[in-house]
Protein backbone atom coordinates (compact mmCIF):
# COMPACT_ATOMS: atom_id res chain seq x y z
CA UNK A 1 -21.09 -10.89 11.51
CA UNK A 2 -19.19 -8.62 8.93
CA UNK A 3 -21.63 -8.89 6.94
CA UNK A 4 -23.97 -7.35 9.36
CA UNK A 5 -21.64 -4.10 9.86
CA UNK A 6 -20.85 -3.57 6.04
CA UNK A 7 -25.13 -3.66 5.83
CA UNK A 8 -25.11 -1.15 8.51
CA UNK A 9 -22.44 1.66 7.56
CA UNK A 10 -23.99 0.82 3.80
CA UNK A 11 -27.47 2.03 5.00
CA UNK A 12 -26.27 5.13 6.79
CA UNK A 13 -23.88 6.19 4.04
CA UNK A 14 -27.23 5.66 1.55
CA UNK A 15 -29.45 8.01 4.03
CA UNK A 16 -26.57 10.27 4.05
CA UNK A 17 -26.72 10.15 0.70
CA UNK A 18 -30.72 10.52 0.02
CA UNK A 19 -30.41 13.98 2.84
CA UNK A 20 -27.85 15.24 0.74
CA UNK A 21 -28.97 15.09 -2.62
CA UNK A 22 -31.64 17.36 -2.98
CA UNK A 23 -28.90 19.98 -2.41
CA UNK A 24 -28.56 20.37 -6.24
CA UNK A 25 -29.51 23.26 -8.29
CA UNK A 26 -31.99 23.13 -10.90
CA UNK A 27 -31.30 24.27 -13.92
CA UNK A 28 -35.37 24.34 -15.27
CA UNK A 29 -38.91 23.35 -14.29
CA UNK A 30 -38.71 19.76 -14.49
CA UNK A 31 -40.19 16.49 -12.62
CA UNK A 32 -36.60 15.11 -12.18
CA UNK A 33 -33.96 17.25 -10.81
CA UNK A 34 -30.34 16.63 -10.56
CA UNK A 35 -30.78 15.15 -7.16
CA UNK A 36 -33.17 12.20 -8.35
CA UNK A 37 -30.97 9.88 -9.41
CA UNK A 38 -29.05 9.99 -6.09
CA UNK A 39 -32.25 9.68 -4.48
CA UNK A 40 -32.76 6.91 -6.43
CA UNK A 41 -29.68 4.77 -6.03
CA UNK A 42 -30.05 6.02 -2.60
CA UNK A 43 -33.38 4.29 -1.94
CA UNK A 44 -31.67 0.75 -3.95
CA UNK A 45 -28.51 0.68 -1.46
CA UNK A 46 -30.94 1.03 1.32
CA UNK A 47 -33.16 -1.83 0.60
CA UNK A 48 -30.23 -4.13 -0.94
CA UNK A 49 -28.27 -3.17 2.18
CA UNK A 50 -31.49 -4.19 4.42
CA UNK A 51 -32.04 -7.81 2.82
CA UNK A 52 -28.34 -7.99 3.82
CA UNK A 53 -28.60 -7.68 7.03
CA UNK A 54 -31.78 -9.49 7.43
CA UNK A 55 -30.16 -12.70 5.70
CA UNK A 56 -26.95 -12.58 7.66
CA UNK A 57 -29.09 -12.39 10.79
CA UNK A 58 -31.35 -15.24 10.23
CA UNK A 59 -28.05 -17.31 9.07
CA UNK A 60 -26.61 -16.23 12.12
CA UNK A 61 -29.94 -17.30 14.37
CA UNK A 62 -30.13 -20.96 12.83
CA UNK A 63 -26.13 -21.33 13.40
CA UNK A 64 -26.49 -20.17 16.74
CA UNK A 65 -23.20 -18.89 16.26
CA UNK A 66 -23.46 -15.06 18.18
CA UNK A 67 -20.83 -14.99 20.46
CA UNK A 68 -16.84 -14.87 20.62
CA UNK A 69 -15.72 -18.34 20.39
CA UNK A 70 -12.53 -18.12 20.73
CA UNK A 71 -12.44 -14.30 22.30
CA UNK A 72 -12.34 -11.10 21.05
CA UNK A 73 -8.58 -11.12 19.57
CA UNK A 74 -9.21 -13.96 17.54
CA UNK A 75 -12.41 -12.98 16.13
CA UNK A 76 -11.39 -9.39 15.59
CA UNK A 77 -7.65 -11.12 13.66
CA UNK A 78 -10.81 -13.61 11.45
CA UNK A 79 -12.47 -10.64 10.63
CA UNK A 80 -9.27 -8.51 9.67
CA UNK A 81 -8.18 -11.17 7.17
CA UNK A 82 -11.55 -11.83 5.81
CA UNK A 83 -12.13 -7.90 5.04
CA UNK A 84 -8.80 -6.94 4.91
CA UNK A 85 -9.88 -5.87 1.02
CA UNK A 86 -13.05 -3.84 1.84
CA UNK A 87 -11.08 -1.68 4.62
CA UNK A 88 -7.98 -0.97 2.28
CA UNK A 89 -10.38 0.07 -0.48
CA UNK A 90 -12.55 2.37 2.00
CA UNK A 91 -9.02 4.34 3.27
CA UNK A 92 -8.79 4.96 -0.70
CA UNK A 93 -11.83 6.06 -1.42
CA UNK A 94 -12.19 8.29 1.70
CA UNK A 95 -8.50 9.82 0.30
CA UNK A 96 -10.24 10.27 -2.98
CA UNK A 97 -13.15 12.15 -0.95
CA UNK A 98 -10.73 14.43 1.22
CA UNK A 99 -8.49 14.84 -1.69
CA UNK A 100 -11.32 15.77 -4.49
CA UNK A 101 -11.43 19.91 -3.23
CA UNK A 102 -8.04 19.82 -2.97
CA UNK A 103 -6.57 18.25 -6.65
CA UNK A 104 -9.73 18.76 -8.51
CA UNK A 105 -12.13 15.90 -9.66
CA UNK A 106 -9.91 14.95 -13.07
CA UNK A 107 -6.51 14.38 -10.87
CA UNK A 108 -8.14 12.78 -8.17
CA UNK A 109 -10.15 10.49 -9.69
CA UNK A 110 -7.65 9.34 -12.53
CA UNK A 111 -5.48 8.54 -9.05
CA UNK A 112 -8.66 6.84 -7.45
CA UNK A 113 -8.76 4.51 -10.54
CA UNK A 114 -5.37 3.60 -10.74
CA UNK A 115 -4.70 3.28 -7.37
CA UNK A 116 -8.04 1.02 -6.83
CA UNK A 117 -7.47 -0.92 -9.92
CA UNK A 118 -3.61 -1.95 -8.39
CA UNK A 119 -5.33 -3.06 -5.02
CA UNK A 120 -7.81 -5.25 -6.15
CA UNK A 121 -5.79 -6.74 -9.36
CA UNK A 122 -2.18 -8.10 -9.76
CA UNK A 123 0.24 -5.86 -10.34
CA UNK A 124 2.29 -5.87 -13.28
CA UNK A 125 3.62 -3.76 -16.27
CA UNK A 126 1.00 -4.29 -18.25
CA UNK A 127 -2.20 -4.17 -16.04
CA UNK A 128 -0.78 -0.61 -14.45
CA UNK A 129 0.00 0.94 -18.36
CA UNK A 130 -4.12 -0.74 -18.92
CA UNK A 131 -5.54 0.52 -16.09
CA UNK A 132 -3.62 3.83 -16.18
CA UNK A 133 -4.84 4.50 -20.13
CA UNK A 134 -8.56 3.76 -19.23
CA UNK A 135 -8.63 5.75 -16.06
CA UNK A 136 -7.71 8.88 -18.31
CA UNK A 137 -9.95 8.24 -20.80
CA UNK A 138 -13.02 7.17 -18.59
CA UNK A 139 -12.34 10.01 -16.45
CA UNK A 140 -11.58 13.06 -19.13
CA UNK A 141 -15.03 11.26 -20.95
CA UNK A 142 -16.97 11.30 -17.95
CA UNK A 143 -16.34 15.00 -16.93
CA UNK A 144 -16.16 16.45 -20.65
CA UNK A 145 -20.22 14.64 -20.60
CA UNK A 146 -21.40 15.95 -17.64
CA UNK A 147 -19.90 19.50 -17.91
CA UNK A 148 -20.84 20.16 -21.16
CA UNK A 149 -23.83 18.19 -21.95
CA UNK A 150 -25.66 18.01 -18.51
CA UNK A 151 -24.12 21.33 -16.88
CA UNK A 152 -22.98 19.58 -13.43
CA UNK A 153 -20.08 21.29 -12.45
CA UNK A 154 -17.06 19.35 -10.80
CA UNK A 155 -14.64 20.68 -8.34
CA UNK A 156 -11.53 22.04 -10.18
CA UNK A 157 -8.77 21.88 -7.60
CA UNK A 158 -5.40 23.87 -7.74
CA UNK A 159 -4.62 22.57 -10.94
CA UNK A 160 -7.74 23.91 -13.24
């Protein structure tokens, strides 16, 4: 049944994102604009996010298994512990979102990475110094590319 909601938020965030992309400027007369690659990916979350749903309903259908068993509570408490994972990692990422205006895209995502990378792995010395090194340098790569070789702008924040 979870599996059923994740399909549907995942194919209104990809419409969402489809609408939204061909907000981009263009830089030249060209086939592909900056927004066709969203569009793209756009288009694959969609369908991937369909089969989903389709799958998960047909499993559902042959278990015959639709309704609250054991009541609301309990099935709500089964479903917290089975995606207790996916909702942690959505209240991060929708910080990153809110806080990307705010700190600029460098800060925020080098904290997105980190603090991602410490949810979903253990935590120890080691794996925080790793994950903290190749944030920086995956992030500072990533926006030195796109800034100066494709001319997509990030937001700066208060700190840049």
């Amino acid at each position: 049944m979870g599996e059923i909601v994740i399909g549907i938020f995942l194919i209104l965030l990809s419409v969402l994102i489809y609408f939204n992309s061909g907000d981009f400027p263009q830089l030249n007369e060209t086939h592909l604009d900056p927004g066709s690659y969203p569009k793209l990916i756009a288009a694959l979350l969609f369908s991937l996010s369909l089969i989903l749903i389709i799958k998960q309903t047909v499993t559902l259908v042959k278990a015959k298994e639709f309704g609250f068993k054991d009541g609301f509570k309990n099935f709500m408490l089964k479903q917290w512990h089975e995606y207790k994972l996916v909702i942690y990692m959505l209240v991060v990422l929708g910080l990153y979102i809110f806080l990307l205006n705010i700190l600029g895209f460098i800060v925020s995502t080098i904290i997105f990475i980190i603090a991602a990378g410490l949810l979903i792995g253990p935590i120890k010395k080691k794996n925080v110094i790793t994950i903290s090194i190749v944030s920086f340098v995956m992030t500072v790569g990533v926006y030195f590319f796109f800034e100066n070789v494709l001319y997509v702008r990030f937001p700066n924040g208060i700190f840049f």
